[in-house]
N, C-alpha and C. Protein backbone atom coordinates (compact mmCIF):
# COMPACT_ATOMS: atom_id res chain seq x y z
N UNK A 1 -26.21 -36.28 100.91
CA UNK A 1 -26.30 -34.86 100.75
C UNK A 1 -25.31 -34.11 101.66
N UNK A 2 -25.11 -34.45 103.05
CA UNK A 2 -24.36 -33.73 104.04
C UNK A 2 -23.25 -33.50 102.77
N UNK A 3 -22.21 -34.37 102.44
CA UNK A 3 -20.71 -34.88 101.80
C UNK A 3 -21.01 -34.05 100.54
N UNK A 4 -21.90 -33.90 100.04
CA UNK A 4 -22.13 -33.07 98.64
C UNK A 4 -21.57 -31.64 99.27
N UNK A 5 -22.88 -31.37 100.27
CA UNK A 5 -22.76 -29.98 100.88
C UNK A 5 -21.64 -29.51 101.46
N UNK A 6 -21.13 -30.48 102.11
CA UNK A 6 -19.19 -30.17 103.00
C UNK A 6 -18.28 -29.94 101.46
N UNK A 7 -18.39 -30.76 100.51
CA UNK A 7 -17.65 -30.35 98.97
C UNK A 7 -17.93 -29.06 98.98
N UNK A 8 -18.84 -28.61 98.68
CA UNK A 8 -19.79 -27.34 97.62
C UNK A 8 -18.93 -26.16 99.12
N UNK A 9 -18.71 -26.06 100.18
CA UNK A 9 -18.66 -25.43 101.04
C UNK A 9 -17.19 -25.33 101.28
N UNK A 10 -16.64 -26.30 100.72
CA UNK A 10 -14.97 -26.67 100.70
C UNK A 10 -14.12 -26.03 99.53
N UNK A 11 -15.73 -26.08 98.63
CA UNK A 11 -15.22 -25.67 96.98
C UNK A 11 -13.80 -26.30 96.52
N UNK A 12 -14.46 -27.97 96.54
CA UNK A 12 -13.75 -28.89 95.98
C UNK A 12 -14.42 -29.62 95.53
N UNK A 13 -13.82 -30.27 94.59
CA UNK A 13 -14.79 -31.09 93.74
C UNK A 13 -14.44 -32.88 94.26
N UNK A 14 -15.63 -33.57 93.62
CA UNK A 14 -15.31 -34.69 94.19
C UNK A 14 -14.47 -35.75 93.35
N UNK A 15 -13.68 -34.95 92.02
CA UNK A 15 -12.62 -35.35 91.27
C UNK A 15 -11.43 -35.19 92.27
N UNK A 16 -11.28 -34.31 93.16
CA UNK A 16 -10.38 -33.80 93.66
C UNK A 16 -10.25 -34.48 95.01
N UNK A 17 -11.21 -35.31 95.64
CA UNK A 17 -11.46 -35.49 97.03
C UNK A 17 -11.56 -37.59 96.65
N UNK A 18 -11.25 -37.75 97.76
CA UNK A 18 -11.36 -39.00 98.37
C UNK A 18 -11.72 -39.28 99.85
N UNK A 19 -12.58 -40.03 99.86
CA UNK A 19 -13.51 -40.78 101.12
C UNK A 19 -12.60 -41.72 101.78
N UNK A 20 -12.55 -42.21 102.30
CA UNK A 20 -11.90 -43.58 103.60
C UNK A 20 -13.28 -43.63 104.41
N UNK A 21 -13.53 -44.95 104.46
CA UNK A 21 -14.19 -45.76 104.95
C UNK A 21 -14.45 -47.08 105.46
N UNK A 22 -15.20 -47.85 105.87
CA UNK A 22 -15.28 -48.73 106.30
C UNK A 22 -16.08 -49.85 106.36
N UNK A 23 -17.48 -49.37 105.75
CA UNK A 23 -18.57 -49.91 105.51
C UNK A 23 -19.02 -49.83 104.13
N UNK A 24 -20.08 -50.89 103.96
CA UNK A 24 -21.10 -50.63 102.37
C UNK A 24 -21.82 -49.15 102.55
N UNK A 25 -22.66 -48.55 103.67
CA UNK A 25 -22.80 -47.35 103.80
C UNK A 25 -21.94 -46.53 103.53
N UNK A 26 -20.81 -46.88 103.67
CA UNK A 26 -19.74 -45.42 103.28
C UNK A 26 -19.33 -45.54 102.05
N UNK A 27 -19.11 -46.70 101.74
CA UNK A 27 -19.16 -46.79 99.54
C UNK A 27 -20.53 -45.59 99.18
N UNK A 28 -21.48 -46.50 99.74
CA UNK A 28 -22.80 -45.52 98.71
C UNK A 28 -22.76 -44.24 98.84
N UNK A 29 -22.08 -43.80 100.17
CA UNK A 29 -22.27 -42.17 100.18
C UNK A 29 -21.36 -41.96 99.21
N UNK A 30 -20.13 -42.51 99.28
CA UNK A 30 -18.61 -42.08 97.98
C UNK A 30 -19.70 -42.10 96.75
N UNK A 31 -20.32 -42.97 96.55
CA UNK A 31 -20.80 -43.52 94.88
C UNK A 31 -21.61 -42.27 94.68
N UNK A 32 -22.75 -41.90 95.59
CA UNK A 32 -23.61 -40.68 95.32
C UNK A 32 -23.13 -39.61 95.15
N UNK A 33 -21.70 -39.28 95.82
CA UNK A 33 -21.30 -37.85 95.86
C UNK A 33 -20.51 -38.39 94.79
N UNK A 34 -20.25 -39.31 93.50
CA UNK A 34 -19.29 -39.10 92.83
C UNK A 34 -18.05 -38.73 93.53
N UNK A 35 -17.45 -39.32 94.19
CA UNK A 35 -16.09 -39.61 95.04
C UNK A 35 -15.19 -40.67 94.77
N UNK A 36 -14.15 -40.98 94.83
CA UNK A 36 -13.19 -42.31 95.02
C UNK A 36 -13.03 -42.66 96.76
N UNK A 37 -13.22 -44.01 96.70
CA UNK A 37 -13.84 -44.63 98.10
C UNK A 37 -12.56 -45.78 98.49
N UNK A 38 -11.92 -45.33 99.54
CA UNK A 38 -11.32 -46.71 99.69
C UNK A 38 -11.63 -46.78 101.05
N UNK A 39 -11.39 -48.08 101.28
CA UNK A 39 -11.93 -49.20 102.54
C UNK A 39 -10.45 -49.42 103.12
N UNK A 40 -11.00 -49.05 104.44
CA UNK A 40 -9.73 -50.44 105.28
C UNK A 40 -10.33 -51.75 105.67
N UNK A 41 -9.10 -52.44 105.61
CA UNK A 41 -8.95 -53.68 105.88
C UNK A 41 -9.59 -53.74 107.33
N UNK A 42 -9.46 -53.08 108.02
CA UNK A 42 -9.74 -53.50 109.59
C UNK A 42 -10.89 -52.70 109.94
N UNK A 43 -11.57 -52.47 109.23
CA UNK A 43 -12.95 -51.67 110.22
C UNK A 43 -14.10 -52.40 110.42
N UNK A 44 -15.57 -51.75 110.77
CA UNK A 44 -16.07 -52.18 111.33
C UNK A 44 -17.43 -53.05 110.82
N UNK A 45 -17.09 -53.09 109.25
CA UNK A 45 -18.06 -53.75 108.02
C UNK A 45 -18.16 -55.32 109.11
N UNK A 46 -19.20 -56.00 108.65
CA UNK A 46 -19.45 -57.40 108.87
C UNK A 46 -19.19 -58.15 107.87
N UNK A 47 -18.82 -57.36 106.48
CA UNK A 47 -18.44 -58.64 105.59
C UNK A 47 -16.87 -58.32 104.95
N UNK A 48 -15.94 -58.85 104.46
CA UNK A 48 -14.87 -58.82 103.99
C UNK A 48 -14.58 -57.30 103.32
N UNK A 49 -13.69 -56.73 103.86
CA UNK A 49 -13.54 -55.48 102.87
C UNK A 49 -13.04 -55.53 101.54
N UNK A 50 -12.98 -56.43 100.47
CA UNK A 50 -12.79 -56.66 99.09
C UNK A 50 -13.86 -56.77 98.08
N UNK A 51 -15.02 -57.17 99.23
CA UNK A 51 -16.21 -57.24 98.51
C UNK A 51 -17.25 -56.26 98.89
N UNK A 52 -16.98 -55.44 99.49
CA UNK A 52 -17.68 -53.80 99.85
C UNK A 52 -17.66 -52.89 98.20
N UNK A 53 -16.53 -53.41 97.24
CA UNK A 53 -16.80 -52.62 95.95
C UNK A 53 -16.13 -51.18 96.44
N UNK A 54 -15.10 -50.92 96.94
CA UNK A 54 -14.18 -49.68 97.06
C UNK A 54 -13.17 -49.42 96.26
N UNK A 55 -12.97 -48.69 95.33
CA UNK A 55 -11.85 -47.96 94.18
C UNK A 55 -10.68 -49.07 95.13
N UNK A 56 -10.38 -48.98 96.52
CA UNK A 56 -9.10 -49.40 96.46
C UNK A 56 -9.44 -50.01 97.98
N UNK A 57 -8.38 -50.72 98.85
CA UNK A 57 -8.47 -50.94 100.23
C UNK A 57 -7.42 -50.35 100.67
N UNK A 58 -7.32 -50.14 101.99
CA UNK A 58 -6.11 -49.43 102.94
C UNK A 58 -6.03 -50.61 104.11
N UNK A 59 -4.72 -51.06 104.23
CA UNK A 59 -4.27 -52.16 105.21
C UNK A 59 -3.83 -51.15 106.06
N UNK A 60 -2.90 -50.24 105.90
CA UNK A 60 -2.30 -49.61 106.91
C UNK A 60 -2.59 -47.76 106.71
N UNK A 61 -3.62 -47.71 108.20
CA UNK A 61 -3.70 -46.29 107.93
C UNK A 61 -2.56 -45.15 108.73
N UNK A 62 -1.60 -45.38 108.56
CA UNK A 62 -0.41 -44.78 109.07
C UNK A 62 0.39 -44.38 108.30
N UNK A 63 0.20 -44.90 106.95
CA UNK A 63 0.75 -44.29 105.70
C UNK A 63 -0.10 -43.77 104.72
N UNK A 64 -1.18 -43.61 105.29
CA UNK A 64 -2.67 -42.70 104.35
C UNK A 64 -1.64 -41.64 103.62
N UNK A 65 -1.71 -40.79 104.92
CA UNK A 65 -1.55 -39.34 104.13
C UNK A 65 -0.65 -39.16 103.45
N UNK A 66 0.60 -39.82 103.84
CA UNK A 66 1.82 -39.66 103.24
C UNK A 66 1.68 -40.83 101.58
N UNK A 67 0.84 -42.03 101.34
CA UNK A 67 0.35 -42.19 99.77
C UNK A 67 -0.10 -41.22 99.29
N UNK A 68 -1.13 -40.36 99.90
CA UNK A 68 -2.34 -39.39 98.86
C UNK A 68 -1.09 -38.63 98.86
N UNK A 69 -0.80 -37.82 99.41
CA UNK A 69 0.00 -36.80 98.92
C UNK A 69 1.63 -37.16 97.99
N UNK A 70 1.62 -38.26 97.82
CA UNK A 70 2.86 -38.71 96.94
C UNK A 70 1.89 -38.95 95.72
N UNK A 71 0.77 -39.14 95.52
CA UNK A 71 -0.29 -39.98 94.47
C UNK A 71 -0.18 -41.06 94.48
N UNK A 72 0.08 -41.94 95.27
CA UNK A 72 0.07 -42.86 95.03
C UNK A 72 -1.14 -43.90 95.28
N UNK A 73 -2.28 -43.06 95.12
CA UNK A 73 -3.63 -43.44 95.10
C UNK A 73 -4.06 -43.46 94.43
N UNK A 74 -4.58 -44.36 93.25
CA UNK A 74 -5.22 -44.40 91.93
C UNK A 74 -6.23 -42.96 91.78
N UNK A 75 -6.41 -43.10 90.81
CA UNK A 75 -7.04 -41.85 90.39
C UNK A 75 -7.77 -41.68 89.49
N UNK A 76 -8.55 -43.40 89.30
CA UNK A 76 -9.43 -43.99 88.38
C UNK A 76 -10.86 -43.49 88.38
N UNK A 77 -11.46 -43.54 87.14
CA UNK A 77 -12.64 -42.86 87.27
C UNK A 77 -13.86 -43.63 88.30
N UNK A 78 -14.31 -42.88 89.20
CA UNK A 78 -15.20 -43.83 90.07
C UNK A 78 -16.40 -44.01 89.27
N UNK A 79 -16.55 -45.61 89.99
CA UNK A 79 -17.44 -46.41 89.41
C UNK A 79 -18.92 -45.86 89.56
């Protein structure tokens, strides 16, 4: 609910928005708010970040911003 409410208050939609995360907790919040969820490789999950179920993974977050804002972030309908 918080991530719904920060959208609705942002007046953005969650077609428009993407999550980064790190955990299976942070998928489910992406999945509930209808969000696209990607995972890094290096955080603080206990199990493999490929099998967390994230739209995509991030190896290197030093070129985040500069992918999203080129698009070069899928833009597939979340699961």
């Amino acid at each position: 609910m918080p991530l719904r409410d920060c959208l609705q208050a942002l007046t953005v939609s969650g077609v428009d928005s993407l999550m980064i995360g790190d955990t299976a907790v942070d998928v489910a919040t992406a999945r509930a708010a209808k969000i696209r969820i990607g995972i890094v490789t290096h955080g603080y999950a206990r199990q493999p970040a490929k099998t967390l179920g994230a739209d995509f993974l991030i190896e290197d977050l030093s070129t985040l911003f500069a992918d999203v804002t080129a698009g070069d972030w899928p833009r597939a309908a979340v699961r």
